[in-house]
PDB file of N, CA and C in Angstrom:
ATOM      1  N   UNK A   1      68.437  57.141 243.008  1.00  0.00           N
ATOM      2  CA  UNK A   1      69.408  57.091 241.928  1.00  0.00           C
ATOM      3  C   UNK A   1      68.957  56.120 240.833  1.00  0.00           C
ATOM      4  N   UNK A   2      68.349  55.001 240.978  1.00  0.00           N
ATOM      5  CA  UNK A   2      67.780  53.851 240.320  1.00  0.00           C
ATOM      6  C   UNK A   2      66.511  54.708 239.236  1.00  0.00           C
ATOM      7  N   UNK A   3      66.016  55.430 239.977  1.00  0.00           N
ATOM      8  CA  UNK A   3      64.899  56.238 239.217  1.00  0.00           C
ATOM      9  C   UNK A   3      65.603  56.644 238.209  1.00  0.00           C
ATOM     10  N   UNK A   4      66.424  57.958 238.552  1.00  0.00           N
ATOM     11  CA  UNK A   4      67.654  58.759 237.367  1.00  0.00           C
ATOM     12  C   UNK A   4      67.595  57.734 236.056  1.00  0.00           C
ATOM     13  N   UNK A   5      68.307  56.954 236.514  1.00  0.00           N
ATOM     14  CA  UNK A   5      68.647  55.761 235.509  1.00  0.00           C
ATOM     15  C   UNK A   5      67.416  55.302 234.601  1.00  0.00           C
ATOM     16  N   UNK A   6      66.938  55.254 235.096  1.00  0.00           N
ATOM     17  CA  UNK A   6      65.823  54.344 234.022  1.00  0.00           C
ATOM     18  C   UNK A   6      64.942  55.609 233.277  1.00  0.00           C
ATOM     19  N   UNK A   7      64.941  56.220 233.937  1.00  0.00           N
ATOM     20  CA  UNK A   7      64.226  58.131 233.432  1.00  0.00           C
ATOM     21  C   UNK A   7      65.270  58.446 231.868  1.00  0.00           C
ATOM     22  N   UNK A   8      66.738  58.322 232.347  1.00  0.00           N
ATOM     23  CA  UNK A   8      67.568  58.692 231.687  1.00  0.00           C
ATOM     24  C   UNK A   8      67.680  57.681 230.164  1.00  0.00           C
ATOM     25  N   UNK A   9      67.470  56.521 230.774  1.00  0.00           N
ATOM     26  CA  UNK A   9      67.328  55.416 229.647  1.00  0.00           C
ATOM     27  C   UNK A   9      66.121  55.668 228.958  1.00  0.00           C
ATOM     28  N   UNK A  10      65.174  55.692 229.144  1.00  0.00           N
ATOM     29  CA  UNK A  10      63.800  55.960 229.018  1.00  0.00           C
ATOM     30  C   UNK A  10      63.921  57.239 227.759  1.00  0.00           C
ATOM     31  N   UNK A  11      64.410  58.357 228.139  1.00  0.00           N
ATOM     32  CA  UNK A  11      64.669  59.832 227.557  1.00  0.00           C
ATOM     33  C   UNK A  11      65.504  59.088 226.195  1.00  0.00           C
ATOM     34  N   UNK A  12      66.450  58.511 226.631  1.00  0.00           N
ATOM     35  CA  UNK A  12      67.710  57.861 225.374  1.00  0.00           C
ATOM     36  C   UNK A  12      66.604  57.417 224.410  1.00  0.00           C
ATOM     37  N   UNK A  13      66.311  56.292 224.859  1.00  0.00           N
ATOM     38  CA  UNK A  13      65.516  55.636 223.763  1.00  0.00           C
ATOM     39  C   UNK A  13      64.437  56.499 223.152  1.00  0.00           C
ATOM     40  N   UNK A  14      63.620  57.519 223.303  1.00  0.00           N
ATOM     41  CA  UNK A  14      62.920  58.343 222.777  1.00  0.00           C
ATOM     42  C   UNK A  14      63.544  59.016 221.851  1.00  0.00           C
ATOM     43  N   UNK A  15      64.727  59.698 222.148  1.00  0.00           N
ATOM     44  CA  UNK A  15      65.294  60.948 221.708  1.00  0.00           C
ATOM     45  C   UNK A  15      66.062  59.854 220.158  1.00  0.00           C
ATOM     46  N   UNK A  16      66.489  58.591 220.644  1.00  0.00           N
ATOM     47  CA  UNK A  16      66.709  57.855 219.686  1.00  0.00           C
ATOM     48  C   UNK A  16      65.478  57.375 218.558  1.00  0.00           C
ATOM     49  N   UNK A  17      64.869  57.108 219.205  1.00  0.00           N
ATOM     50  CA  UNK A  17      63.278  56.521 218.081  1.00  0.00           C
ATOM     51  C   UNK A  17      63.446  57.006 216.265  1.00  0.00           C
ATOM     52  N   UNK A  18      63.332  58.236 216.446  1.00  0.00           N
ATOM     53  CA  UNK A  18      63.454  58.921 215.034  1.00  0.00           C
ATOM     54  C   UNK A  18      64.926  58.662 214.342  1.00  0.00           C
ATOM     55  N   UNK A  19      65.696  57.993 214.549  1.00  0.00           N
ATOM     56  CA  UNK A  19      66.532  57.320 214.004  1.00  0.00           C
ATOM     57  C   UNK A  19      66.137  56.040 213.289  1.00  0.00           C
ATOM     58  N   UNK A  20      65.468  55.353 214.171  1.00  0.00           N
ATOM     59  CA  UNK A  20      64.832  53.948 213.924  1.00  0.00           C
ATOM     60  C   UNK A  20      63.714  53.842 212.282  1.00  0.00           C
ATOM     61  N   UNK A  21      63.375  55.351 212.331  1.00  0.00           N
ATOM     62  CA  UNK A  21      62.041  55.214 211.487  1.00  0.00           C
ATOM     63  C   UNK A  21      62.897  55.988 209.874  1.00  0.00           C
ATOM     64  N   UNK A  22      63.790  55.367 210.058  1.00  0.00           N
ATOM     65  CA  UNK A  22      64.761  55.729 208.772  1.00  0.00           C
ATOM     66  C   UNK A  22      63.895  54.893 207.113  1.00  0.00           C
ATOM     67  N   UNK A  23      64.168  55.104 206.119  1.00  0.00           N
ATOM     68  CA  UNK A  23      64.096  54.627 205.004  1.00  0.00           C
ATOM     69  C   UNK A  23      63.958  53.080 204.614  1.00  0.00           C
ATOM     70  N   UNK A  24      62.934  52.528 204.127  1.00  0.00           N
ATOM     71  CA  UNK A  24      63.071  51.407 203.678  1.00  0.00           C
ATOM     72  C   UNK A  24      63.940  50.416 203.447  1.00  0.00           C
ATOM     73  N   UNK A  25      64.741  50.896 202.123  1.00  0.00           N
ATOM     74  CA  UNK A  25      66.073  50.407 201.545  1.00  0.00           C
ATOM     75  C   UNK A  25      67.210  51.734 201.711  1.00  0.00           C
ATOM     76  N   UNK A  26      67.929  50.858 202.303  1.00  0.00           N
ATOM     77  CA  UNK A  26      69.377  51.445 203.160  1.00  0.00           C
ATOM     78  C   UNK A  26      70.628  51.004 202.477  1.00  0.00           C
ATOM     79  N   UNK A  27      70.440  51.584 201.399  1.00  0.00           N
ATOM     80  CA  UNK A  27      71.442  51.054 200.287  1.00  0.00           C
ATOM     81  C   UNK A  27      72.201  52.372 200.012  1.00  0.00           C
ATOM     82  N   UNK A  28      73.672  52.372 200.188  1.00  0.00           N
ATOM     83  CA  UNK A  28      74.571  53.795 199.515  1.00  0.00           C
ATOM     84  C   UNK A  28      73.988  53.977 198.207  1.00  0.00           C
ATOM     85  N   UNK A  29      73.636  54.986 198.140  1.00  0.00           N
ATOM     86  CA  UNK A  29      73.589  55.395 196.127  1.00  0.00           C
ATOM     87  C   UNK A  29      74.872  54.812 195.619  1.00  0.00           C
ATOM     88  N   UNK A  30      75.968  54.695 196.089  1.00  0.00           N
ATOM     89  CA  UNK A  30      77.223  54.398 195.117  1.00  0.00           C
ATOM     90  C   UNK A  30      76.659  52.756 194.795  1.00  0.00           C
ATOM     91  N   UNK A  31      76.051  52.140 195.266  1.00  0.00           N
ATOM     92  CA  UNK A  31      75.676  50.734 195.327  1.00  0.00           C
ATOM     93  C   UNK A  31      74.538  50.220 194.315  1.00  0.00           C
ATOM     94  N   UNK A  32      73.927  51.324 193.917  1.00  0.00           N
ATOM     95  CA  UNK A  32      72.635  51.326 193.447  1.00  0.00           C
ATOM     96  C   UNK A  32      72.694  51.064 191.691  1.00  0.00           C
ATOM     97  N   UNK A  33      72.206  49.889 191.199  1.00  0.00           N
ATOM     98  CA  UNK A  33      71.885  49.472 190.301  1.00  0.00           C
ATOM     99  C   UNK A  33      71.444  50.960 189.231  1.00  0.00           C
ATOM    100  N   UNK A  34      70.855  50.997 187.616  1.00  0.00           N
ATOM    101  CA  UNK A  34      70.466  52.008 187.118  1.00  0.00           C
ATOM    102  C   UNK A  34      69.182  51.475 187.388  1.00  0.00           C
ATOM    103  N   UNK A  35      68.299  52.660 187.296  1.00  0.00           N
ATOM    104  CA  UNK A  35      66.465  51.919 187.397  1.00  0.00           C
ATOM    105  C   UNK A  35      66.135  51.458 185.710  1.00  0.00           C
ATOM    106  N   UNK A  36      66.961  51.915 184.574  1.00  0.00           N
ATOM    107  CA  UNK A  36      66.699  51.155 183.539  1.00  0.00           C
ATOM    108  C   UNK A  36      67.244  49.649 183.502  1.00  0.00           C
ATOM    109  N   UNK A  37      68.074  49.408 183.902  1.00  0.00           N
ATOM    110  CA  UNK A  37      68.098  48.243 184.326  1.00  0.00           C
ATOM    111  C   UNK A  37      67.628  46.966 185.043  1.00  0.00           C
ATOM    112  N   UNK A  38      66.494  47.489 185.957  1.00  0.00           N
ATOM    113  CA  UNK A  38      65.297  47.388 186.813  1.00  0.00           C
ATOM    114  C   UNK A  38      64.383  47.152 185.843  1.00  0.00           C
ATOM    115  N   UNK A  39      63.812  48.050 184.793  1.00  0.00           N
ATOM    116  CA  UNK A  39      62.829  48.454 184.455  1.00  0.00           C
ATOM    117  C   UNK A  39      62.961  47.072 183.218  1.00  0.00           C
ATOM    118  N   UNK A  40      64.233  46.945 182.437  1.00  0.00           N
ATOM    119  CA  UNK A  40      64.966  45.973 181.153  1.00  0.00           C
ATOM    120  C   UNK A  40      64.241  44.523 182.177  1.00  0.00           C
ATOM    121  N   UNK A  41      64.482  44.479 183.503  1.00  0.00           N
ATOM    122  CA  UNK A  41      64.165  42.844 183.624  1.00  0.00           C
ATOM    123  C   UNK A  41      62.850  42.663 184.379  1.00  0.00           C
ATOM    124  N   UNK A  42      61.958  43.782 184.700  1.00  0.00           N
ATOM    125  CA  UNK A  42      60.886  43.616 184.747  1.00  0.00           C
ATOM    126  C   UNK A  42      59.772  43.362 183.644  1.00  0.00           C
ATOM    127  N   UNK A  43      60.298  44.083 182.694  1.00  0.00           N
ATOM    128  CA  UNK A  43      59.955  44.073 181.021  1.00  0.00           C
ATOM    129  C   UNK A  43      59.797  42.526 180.573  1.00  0.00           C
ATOM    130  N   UNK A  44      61.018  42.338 180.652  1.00  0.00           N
ATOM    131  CA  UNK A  44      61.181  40.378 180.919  1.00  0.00           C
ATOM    132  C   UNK A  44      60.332  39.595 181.108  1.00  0.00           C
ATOM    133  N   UNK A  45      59.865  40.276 182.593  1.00  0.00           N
ATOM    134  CA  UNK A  45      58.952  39.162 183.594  1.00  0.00           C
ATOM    135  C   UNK A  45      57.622  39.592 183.642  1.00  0.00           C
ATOM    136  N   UNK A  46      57.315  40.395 181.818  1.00  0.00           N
ATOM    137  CA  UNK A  46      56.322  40.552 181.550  1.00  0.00           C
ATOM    138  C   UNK A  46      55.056  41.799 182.385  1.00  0.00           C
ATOM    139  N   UNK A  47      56.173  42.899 182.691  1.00  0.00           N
ATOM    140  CA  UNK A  47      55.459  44.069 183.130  1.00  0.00           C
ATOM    141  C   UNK A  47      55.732  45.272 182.411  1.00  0.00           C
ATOM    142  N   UNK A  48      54.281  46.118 182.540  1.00  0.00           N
ATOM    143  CA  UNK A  48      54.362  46.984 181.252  1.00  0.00           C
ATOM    144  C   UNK A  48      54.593  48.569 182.567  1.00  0.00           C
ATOM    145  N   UNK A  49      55.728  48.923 182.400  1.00  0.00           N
ATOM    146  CA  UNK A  49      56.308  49.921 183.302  1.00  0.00           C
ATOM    147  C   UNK A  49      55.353  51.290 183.224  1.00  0.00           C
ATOM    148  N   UNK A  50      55.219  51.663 184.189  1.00  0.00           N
ATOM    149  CA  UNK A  50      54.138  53.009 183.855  1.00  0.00           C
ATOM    150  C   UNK A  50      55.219  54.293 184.225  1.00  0.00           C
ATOM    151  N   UNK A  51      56.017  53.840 185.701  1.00  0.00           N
ATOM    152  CA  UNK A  51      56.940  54.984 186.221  1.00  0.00           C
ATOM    153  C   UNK A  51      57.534  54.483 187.191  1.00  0.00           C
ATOM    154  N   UNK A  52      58.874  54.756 187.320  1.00  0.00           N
ATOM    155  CA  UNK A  52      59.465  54.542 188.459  1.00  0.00           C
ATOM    156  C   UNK A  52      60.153  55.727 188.777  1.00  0.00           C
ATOM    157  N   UNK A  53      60.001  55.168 190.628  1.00  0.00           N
ATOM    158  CA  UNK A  53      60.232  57.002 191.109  1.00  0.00           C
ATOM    159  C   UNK A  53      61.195  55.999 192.093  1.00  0.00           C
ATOM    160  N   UNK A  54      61.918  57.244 193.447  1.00  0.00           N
ATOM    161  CA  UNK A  54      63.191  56.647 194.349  1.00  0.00           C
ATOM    162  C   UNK A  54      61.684  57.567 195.368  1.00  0.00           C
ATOM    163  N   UNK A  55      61.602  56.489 196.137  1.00  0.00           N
ATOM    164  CA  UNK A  55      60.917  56.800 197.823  1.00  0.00           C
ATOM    165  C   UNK A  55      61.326  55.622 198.692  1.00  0.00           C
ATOM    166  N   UNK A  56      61.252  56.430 200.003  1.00  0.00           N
ATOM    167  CA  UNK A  56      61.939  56.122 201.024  1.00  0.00           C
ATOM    168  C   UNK A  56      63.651  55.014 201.019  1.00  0.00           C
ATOM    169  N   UNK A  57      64.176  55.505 200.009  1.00  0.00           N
ATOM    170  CA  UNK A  57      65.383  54.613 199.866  1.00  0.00           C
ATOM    171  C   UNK A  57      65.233  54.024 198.971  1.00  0.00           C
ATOM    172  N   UNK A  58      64.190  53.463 197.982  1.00  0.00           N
ATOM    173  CA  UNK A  58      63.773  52.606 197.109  1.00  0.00           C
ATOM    174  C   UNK A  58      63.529  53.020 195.896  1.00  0.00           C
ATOM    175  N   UNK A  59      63.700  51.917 194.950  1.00  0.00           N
ATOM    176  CA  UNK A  59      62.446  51.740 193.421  1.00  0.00           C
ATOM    177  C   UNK A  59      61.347  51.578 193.949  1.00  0.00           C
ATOM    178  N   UNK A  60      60.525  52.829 193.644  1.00  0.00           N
ATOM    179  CA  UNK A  60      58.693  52.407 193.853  1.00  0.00           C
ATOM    180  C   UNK A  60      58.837  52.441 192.513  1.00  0.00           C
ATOM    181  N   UNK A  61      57.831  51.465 192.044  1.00  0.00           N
ATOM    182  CA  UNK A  61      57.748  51.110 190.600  1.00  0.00           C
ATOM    183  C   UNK A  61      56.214  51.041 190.502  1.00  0.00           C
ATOM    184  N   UNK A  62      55.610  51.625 189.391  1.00  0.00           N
ATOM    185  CA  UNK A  62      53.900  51.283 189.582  1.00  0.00           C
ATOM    186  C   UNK A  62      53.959  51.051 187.801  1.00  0.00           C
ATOM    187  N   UNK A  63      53.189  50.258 187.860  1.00  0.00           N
ATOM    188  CA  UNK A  63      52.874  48.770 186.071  1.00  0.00           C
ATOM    189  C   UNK A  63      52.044  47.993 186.391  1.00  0.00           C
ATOM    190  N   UNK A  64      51.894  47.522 185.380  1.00  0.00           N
ATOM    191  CA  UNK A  64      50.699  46.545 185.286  1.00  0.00           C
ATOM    192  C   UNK A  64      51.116  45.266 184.584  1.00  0.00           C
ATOM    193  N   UNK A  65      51.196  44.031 185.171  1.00  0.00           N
ATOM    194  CA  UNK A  65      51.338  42.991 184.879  1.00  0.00           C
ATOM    195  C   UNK A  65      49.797  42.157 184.681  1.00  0.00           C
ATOM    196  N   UNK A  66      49.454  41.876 183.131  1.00  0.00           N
ATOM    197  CA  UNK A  66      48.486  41.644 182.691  1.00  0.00           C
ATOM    198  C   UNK A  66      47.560  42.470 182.677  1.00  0.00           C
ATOM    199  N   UNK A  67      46.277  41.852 183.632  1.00  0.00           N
ATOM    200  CA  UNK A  67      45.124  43.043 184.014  1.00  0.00           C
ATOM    201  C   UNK A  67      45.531  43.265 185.858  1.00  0.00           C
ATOM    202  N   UNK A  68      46.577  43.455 186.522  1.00  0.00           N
ATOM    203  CA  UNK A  68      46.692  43.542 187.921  1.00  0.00           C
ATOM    204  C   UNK A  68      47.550  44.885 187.416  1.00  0.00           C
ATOM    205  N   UNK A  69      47.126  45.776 188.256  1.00  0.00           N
ATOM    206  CA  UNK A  69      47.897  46.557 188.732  1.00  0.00           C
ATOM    207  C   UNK A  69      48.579  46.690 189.683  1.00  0.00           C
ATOM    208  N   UNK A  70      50.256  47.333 189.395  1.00  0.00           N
ATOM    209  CA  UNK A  70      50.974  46.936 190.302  1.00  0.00           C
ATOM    210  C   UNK A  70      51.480  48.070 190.875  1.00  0.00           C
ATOM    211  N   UNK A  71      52.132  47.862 192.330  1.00  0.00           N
ATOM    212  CA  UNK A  71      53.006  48.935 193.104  1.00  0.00           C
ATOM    213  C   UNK A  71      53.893  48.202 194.003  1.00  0.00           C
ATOM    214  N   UNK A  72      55.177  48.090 193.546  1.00  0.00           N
ATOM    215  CA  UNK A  72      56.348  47.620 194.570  1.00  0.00           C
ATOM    216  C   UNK A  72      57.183  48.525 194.788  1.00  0.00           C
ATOM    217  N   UNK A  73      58.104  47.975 195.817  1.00  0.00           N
ATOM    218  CA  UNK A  73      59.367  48.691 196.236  1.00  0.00           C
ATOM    219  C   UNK A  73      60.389  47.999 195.857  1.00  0.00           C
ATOM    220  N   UNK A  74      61.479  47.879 195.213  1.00  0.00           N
ATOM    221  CA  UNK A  74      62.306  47.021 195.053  1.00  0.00           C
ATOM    222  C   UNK A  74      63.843  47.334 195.377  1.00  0.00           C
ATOM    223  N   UNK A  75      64.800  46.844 196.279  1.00  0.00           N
ATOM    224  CA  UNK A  75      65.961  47.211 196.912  1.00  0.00           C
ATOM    225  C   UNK A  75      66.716  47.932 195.368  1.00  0.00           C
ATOM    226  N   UNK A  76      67.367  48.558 195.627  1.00  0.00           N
ATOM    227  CA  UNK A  76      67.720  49.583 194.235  1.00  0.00           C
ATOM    228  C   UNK A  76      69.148  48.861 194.203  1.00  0.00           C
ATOM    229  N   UNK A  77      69.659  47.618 194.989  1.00  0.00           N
ATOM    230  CA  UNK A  77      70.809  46.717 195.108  1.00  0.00           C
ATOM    231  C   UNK A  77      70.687  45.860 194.324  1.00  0.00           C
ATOM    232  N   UNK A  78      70.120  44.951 194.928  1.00  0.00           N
ATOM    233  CA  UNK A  78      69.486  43.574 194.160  1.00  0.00           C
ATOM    234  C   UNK A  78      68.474  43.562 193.189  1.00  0.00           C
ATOM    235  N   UNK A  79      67.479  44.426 193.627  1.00  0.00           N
ATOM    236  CA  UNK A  79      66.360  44.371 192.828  1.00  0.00           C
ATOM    237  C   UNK A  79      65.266  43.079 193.459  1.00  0.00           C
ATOM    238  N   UNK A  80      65.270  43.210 195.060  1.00  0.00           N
ATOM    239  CA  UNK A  80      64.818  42.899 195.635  1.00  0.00           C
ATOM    240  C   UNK A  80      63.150  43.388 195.693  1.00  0.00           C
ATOM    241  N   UNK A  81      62.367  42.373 195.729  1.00  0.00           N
ATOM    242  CA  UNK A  81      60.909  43.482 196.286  1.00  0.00           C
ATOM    243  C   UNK A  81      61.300  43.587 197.726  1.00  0.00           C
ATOM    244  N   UNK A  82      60.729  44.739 198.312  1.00  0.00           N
ATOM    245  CA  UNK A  82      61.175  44.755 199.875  1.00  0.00           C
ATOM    246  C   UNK A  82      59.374  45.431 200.353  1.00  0.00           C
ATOM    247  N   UNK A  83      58.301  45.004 199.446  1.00  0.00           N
ATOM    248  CA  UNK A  83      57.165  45.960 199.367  1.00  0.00           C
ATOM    249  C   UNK A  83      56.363  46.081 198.181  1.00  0.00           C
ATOM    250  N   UNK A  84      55.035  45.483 198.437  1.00  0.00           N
ATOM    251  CA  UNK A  84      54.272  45.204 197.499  1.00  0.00           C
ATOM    252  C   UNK A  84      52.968  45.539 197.746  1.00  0.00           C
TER     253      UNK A  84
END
């Protein structure tokens, strides 16, 4: 019976896994900042915006600050980097 159990737990946690491998930023859209607004205070902090797209839950943002080229993720809440 001890076997069952841990087989059965074992199966759970698998069948669960692909839950786990959810989205970056786990933010409701109702929550979500505009990305021009994103884009207004990156401008700021002296980045020249090329495109911002929504992947895995996020602002992926790709610019170039000076001569570096850039690629972050930034929480579409705060405007967090969560990924660089």
């Amino acid at each position: 019976m001890k076997k069952l159990t841990i087989l059965g737990a074992f199966i759970a946690t698998l069948a669960a896994a692909p839950a786990f491998a959810g989205d970056l930023c786990s933010v409701p859209q109702a929550e979500w900042q505009p990305k021009e607004a994103l884009q207004k205070q990156l401008e700021a902090d002296g980045w020249a915006i090329k495109k911002i797209n929504v992947d895995e839950g996020c602002y992926e943002v790709y610019a170039k600050k000076g001569d570096q080229r850039m690629e972050a993720y930034f929480n579409p809440k705060t405007f967090e980097i969560v990924k660089q």
